[in-house]
PDB file of N, CA and C in Angstrom:
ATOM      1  N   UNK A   1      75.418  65.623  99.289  1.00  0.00           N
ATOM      2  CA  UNK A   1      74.766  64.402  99.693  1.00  0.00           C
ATOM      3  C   UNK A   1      74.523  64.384 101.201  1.00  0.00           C
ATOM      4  N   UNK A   2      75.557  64.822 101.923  1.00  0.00           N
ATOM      5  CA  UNK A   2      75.405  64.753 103.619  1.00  0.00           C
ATOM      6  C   UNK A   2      74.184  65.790 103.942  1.00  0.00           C
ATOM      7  N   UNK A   3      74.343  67.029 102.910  1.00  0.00           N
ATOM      8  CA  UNK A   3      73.282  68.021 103.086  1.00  0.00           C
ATOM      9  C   UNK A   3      71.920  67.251 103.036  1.00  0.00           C
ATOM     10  N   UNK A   4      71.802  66.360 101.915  1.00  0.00           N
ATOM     11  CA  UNK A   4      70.725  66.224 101.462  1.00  0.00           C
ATOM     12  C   UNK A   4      69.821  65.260 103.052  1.00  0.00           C
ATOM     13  N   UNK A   5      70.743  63.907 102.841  1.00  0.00           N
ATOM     14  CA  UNK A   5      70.449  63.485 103.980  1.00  0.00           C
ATOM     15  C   UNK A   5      69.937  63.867 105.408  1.00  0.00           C
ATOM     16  N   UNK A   6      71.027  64.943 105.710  1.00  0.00           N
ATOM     17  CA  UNK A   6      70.754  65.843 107.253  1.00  0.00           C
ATOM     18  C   UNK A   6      69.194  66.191 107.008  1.00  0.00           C
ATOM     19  N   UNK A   7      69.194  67.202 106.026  1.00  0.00           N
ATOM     20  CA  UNK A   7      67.784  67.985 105.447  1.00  0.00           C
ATOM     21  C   UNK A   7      66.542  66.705 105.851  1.00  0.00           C
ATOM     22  N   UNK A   8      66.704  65.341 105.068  1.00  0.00           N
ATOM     23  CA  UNK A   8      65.698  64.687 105.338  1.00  0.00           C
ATOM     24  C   UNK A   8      65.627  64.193 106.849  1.00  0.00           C
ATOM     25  N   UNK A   9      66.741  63.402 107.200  1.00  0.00           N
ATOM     26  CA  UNK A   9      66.362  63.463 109.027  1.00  0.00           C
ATOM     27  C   UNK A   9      65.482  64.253 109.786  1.00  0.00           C
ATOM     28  N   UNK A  10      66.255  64.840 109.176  1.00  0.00           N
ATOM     29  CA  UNK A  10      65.664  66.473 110.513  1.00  0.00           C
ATOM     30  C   UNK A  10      63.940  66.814 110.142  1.00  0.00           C
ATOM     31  N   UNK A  11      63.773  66.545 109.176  1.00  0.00           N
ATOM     32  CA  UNK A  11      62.559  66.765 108.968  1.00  0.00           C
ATOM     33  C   UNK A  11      61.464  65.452 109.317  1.00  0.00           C
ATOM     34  N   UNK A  12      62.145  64.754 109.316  1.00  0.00           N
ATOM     35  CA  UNK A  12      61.550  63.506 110.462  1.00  0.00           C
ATOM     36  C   UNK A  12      60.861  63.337 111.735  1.00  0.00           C
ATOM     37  N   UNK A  13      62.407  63.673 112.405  1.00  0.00           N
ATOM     38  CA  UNK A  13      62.754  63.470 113.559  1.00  0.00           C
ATOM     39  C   UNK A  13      61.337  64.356 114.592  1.00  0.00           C
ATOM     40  N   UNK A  14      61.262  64.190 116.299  1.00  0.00           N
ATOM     41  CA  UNK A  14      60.817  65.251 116.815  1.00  0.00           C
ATOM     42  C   UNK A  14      62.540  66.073 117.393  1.00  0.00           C
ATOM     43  N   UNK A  15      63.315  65.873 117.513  1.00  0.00           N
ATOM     44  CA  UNK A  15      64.550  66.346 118.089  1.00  0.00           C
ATOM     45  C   UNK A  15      65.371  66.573 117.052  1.00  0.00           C
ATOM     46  N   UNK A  16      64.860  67.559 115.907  1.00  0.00           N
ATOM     47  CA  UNK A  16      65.867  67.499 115.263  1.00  0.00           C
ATOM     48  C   UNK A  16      67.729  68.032 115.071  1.00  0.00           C
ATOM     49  N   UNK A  17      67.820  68.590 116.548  1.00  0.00           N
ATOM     50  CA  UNK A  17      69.166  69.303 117.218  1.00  0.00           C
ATOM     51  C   UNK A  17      70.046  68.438 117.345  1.00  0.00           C
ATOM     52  N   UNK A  18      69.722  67.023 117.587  1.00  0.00           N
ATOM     53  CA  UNK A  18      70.385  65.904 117.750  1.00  0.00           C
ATOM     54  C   UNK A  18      70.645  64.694 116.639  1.00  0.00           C
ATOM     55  N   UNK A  19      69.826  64.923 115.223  1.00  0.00           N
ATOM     56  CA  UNK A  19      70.092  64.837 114.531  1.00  0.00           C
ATOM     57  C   UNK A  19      71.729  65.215 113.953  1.00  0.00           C
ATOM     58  N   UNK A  20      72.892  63.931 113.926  1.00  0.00           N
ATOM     59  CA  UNK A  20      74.167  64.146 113.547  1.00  0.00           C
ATOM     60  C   UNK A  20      74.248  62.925 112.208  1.00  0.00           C
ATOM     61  N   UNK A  21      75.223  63.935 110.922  1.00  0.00           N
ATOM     62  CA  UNK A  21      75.378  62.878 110.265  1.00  0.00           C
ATOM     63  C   UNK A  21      77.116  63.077 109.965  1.00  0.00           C
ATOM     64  N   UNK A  22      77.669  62.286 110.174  1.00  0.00           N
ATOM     65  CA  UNK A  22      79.181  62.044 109.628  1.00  0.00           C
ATOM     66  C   UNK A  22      79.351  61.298 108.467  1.00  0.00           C
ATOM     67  N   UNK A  23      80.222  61.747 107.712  1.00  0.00           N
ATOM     68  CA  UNK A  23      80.578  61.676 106.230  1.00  0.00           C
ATOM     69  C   UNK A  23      82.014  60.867 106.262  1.00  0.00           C
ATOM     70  N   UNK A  24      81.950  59.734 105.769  1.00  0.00           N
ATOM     71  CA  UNK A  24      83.313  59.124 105.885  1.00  0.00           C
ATOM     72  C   UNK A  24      83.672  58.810 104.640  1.00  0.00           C
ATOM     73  N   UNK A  25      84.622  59.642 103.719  1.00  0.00           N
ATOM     74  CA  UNK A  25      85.170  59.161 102.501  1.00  0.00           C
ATOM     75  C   UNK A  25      86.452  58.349 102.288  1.00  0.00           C
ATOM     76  N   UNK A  26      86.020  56.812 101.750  1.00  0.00           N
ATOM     77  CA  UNK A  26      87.126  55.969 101.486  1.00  0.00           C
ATOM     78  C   UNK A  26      87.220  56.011  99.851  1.00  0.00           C
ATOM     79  N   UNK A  27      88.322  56.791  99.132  1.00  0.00           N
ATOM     80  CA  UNK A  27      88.663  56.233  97.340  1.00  0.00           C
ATOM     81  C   UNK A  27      87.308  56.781  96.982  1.00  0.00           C
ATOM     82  N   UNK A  28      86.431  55.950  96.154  1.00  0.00           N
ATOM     83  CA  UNK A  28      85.547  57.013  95.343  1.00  0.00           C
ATOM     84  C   UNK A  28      84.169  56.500  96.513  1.00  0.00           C
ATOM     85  N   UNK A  29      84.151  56.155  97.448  1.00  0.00           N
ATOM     86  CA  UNK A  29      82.504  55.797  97.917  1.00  0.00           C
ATOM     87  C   UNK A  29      82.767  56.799  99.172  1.00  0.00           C
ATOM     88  N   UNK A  30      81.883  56.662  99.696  1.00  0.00           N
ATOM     89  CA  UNK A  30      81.119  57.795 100.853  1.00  0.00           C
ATOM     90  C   UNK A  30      79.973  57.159 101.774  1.00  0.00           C
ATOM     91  N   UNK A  31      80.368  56.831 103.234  1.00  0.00           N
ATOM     92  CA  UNK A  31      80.045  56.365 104.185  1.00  0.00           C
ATOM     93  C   UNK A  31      79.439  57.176 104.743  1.00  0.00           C
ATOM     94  N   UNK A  32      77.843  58.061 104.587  1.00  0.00           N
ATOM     95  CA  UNK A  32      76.870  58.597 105.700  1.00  0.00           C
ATOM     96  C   UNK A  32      76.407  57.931 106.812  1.00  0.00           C
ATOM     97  N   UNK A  33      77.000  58.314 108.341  1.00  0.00           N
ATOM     98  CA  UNK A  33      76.554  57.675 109.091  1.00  0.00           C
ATOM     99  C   UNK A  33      75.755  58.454 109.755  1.00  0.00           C
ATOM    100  N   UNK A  34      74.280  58.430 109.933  1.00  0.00           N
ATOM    101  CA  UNK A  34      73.452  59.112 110.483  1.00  0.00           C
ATOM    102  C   UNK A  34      72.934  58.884 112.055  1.00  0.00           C
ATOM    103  N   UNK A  35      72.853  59.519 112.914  1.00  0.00           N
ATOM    104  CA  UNK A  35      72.506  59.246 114.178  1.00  0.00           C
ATOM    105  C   UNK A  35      71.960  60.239 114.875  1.00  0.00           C
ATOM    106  N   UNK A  36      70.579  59.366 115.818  1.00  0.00           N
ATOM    107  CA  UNK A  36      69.105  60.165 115.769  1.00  0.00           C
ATOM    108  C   UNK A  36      69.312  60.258 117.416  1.00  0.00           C
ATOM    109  N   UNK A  37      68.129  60.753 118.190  1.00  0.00           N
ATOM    110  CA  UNK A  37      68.183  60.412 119.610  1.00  0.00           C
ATOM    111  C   UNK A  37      67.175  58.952 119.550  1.00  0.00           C
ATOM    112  N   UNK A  38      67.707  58.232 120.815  1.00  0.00           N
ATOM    113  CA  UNK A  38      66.805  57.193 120.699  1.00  0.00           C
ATOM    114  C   UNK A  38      65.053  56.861 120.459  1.00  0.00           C
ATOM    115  N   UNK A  39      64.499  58.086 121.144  1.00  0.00           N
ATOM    116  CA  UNK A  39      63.144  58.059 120.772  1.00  0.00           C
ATOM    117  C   UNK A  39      62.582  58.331 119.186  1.00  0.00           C
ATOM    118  N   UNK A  40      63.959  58.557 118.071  1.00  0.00           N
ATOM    119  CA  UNK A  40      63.406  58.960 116.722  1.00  0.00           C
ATOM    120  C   UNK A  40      63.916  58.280 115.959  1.00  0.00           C
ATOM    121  N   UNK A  41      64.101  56.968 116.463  1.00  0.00           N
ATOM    122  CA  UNK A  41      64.556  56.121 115.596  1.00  0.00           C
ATOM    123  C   UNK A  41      64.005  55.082 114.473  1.00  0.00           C
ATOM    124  N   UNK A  42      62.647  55.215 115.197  1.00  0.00           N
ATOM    125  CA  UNK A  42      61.625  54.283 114.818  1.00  0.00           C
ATOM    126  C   UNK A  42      61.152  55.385 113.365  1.00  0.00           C
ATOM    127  N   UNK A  43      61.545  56.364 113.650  1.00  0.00           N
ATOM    128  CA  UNK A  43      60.878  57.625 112.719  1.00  0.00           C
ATOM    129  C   UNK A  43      61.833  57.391 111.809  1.00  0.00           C
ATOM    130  N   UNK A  44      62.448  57.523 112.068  1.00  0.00           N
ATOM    131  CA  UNK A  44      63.991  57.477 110.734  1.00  0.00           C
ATOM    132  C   UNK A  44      63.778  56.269 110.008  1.00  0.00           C
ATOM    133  N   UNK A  45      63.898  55.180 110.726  1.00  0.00           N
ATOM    134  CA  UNK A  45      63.774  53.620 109.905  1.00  0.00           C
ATOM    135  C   UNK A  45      62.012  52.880 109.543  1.00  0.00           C
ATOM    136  N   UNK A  46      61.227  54.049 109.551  1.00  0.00           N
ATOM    137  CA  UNK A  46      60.068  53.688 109.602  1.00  0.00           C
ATOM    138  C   UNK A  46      59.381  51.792 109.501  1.00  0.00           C
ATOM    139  N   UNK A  47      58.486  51.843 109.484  1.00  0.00           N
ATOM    140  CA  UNK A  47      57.480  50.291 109.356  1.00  0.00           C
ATOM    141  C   UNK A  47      58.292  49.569 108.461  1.00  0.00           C
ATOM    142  N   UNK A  48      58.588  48.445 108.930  1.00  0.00           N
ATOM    143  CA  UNK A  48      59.851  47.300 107.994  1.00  0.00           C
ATOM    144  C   UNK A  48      60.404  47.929 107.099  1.00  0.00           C
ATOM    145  N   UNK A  49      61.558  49.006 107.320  1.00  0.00           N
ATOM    146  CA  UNK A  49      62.555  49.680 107.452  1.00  0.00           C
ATOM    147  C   UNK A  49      62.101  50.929 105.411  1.00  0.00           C
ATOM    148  N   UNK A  50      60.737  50.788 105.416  1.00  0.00           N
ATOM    149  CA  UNK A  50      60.785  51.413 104.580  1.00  0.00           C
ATOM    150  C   UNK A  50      61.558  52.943 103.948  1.00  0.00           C
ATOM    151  N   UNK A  51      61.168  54.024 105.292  1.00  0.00           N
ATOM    152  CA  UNK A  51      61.349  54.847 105.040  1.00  0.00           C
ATOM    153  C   UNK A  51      62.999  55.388 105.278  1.00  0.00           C
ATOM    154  N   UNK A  52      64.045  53.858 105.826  1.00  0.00           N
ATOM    155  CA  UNK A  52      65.701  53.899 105.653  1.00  0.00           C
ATOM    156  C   UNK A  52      65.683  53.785 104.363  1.00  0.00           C
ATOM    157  N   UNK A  53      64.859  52.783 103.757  1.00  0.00           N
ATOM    158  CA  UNK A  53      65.082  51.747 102.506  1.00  0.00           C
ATOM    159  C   UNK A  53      64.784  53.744 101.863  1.00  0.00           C
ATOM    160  N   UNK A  54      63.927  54.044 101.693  1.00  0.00           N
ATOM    161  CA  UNK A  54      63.783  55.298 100.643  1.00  0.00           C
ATOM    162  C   UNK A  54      65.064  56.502 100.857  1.00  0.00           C
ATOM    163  N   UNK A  55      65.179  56.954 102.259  1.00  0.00           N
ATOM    164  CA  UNK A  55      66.588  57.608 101.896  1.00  0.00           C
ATOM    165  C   UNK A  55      67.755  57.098 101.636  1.00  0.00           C
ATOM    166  N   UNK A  56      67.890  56.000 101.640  1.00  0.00           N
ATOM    167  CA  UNK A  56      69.410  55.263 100.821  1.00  0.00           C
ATOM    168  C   UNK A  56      68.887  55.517  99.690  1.00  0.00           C
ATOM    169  N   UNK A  57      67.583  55.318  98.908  1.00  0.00           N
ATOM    170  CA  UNK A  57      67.559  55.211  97.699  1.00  0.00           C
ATOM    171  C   UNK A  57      67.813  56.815  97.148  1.00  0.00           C
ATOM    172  N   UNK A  58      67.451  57.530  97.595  1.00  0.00           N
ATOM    173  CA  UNK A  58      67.661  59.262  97.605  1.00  0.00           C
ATOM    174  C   UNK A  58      69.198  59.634  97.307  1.00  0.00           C
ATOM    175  N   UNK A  59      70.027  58.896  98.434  1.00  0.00           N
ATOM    176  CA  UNK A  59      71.248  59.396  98.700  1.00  0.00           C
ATOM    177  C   UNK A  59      71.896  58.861  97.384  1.00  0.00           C
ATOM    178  N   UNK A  60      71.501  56.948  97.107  1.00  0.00           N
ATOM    179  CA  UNK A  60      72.123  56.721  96.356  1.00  0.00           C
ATOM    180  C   UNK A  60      72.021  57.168  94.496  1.00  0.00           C
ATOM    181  N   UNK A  61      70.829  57.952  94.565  1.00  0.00           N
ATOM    182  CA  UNK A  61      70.677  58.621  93.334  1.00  0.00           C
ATOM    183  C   UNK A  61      71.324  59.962  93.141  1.00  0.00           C
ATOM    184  N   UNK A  62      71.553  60.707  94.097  1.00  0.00           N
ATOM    185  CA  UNK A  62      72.101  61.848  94.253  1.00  0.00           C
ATOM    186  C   UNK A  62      73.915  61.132  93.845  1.00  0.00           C
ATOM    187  N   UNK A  63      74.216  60.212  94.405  1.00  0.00           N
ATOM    188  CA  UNK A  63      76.004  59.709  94.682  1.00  0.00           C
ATOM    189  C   UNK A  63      76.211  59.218  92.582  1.00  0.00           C
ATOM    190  N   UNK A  64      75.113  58.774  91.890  1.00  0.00           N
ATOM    191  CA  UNK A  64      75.386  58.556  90.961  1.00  0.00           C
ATOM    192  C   UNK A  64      75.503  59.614  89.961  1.00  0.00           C
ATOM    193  N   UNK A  65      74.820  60.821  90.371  1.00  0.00           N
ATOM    194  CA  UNK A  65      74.471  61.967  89.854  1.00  0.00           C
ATOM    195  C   UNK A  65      76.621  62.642  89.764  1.00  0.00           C
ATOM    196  N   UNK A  66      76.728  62.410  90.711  1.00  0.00           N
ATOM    197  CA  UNK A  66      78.225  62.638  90.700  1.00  0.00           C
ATOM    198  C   UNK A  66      79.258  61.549  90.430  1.00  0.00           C
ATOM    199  N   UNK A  67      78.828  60.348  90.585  1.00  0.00           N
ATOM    200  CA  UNK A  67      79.601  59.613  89.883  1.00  0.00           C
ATOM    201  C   UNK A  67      80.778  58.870  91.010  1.00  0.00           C
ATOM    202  N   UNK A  68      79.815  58.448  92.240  1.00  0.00           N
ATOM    203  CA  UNK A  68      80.471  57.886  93.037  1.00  0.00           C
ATOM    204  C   UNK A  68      79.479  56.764  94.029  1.00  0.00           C
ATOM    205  N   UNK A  69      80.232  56.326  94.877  1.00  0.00           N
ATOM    206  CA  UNK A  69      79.385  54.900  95.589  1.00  0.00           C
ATOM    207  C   UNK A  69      78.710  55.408  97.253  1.00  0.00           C
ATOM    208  N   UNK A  70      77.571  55.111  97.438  1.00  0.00           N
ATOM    209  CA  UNK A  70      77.367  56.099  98.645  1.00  0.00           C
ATOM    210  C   UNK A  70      76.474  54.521  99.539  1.00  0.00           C
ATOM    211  N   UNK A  71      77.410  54.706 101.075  1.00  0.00           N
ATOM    212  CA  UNK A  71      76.271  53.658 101.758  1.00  0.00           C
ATOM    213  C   UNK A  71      75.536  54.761 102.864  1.00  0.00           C
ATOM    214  N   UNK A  72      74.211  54.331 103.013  1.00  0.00           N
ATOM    215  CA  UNK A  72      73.801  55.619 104.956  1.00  0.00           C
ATOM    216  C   UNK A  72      73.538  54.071 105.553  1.00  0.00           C
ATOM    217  N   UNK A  73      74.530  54.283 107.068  1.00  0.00           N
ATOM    218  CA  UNK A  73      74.018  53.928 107.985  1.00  0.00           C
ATOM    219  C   UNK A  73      73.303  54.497 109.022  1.00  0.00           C
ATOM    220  N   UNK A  74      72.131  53.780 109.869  1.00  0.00           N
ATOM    221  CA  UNK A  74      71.406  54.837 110.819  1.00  0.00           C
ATOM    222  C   UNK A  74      71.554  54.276 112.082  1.00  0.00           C
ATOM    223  N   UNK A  75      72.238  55.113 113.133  1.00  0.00           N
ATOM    224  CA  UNK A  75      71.861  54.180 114.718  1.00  0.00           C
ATOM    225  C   UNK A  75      72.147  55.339 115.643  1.00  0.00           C
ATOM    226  N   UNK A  76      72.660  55.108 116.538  1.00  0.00           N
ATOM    227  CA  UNK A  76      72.443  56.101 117.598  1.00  0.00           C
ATOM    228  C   UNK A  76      73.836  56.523 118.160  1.00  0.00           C
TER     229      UNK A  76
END
């Protein structure tokens, strides 16, 4: 799932070197916290936050696929 995520950032981003995502597992859910450089942020969370809204939906289909609870946060 962190793979999957990183993979989509980065392919976003223009900086994708600075592209970092940390994985925080509490019990059965999984906390992706993703963080961009400031100029690629607008890229990540695209036009009224569609294109966050589509990789949560990504991540969170992949987290059911295994049978667990997944949130992504995105900031810097």
């Amino acid at each position: 799932m962190k793979e999957l995520v990183e993979y989509i950032a980065r392919s976003l981003v223009d900086n994708p070197d600075e592209v970092e995502v940390n994985q925080i597992t509490v019990d059965s859910s999984v906390i992706l916290e993703v963080k961009v450089a400031p100029d690629d942020m607008g890229k990540v969370i695209g036009k009224q936050g569609k294109i966050a809204k589509s990789i949560r939906t990504l991540a969170k289909a992949a987290a059911t696929k295994e049978g667990i609870k997944v949130t992504v946060e995105i900031g810097r």
